[in-house]
Protein backbone atom coordinates (compact mmCIF):
# COMPACT_ATOMS: atom_id res chain seq x y z
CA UNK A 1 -12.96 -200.71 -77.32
CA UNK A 2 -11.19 -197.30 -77.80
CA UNK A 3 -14.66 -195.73 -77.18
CA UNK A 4 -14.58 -197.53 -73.76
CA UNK A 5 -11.11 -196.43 -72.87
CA UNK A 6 -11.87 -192.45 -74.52
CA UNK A 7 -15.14 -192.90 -71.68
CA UNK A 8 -13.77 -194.37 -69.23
CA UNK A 9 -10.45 -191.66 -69.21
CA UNK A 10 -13.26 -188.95 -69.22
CA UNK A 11 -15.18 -190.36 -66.29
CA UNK A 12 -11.75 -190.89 -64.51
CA UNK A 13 -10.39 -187.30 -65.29
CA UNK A 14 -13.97 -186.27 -64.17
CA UNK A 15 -14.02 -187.79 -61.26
CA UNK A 16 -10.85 -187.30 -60.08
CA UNK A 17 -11.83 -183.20 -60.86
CA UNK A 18 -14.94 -183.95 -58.63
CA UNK A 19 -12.61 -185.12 -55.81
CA UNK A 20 -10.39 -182.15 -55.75
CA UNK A 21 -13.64 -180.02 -55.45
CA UNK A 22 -15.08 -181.79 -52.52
CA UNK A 23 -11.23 -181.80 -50.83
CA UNK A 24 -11.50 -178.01 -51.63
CA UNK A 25 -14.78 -177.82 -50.26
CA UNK A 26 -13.50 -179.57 -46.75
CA UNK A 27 -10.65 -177.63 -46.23
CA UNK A 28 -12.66 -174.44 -46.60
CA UNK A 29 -15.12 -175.54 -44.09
CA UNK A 30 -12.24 -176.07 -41.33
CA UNK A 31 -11.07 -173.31 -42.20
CA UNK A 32 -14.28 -171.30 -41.20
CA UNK A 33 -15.16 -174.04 -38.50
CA UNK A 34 -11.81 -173.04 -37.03
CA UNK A 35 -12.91 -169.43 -37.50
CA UNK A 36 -15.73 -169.58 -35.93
CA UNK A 37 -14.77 -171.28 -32.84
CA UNK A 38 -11.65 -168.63 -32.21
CA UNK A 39 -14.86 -166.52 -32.55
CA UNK A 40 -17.09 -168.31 -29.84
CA UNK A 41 -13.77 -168.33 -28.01
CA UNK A 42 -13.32 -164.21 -28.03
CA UNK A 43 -17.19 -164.49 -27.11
CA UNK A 44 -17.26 -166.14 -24.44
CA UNK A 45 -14.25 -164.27 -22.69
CA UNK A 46 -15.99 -160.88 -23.57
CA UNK A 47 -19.18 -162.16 -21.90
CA UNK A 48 -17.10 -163.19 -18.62
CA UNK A 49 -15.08 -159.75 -18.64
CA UNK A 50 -19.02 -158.08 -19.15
CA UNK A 51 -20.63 -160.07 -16.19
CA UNK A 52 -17.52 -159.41 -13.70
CA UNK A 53 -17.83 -155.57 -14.65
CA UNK A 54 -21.87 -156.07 -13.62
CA UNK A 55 -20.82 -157.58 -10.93
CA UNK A 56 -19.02 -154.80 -10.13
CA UNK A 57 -21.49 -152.43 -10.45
CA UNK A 58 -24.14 -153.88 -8.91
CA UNK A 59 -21.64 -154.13 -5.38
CA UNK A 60 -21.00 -150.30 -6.32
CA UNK A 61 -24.60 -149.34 -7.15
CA UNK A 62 -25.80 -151.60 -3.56
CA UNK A 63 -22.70 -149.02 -1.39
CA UNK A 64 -24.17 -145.62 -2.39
CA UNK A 65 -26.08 -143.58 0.11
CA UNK A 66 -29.41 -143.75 -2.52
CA UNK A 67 -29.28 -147.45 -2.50
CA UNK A 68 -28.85 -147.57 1.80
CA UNK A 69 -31.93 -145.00 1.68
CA UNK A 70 -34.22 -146.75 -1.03
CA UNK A 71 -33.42 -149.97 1.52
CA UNK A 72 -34.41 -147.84 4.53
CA UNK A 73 -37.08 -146.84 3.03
CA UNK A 74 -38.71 -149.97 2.21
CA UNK A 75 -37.86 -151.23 5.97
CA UNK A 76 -40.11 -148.67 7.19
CA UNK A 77 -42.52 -148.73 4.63
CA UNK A 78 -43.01 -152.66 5.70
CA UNK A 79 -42.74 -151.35 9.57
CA UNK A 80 -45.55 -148.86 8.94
CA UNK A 81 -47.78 -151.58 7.29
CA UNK A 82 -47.34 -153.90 10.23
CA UNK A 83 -48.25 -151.15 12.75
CA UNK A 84 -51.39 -150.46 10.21
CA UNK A 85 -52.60 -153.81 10.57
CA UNK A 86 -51.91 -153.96 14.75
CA UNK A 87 -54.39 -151.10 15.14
CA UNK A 88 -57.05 -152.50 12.98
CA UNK A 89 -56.30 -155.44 15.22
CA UNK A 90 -56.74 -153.43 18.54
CA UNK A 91 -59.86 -151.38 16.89
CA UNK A 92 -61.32 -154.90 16.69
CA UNK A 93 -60.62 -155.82 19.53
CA UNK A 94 -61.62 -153.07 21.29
CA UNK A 95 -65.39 -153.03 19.45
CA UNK A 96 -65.75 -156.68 20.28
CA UNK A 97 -64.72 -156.05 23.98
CA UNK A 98 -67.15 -153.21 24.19
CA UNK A 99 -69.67 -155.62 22.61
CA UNK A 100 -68.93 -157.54 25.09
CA UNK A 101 -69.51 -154.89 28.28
CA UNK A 102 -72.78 -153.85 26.64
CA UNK A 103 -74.40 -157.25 26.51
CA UNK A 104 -73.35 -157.81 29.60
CA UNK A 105 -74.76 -154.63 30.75
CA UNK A 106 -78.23 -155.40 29.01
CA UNK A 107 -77.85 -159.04 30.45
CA UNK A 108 -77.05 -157.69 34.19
CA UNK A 109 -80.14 -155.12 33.88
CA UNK A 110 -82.69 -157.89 32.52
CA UNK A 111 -81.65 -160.02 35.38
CA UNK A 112 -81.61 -156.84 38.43
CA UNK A 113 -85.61 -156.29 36.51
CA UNK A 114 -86.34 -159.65 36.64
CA UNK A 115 -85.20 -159.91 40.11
CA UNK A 116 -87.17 -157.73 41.01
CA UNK A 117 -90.37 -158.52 39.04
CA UNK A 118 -89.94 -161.84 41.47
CA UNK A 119 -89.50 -159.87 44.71
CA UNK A 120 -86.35 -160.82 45.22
């Protein structure tokens, strides 16, 4: 029986070690859990004071003369395209119109020669 109670002190005073290890264990992870949220925290507000200084520069960068130009720029870049493509247009239509006069032409003339072929 005293071998029981030698044992079963020894698993108590083991366990009870075990226990302090684990509490030990938890309070050192809240201790960094705590850590690193303060540190998410200080992330996150560094990330919002970053974006409003883009922000910033990007309304700067869009008021300088070289951004108005580069803008100006591609308006008449996108002007000059459009006017490319309304003369191709007009070319086209001018070839088919003068397509158009020439058969006519050849059609009027077979008709005036066939007229007259009939005596008419």
């Amino acid at each position: 029986m005293v071998i029981f109670q030698v044992a079963l002190k020894r698993l108590q005073a083991e366990s009870e070690h075990r226990i302090k290890l684990e509490c030990n264990k938890y309070v050192a992870l809240q201790e960094q859990y705590a850590m690193l949220e303060q540190q998410l925290i200080i992330s996150n507000a560094s990330l919002v004071n970053l974006e409003k200084q883009f922000v910033t520069f990007r309304i700067a960068q869009q008021d300088t003369i070289e951004a108005q130009l580069v803008g100006q720029v591609i308006t008449l870049e996108q002007h000059y395209k459009n006017l490319q493509r309304k003369g191709v247009l007009a070319i086209e239509s001018k070839n088919d119109y003068k397509t158009q006069v020439i058969q006519n032409a050849n059609g009027n003339k077979l008709y005036v020669h066939e007229s007259q072929q009939m005596g008419l």
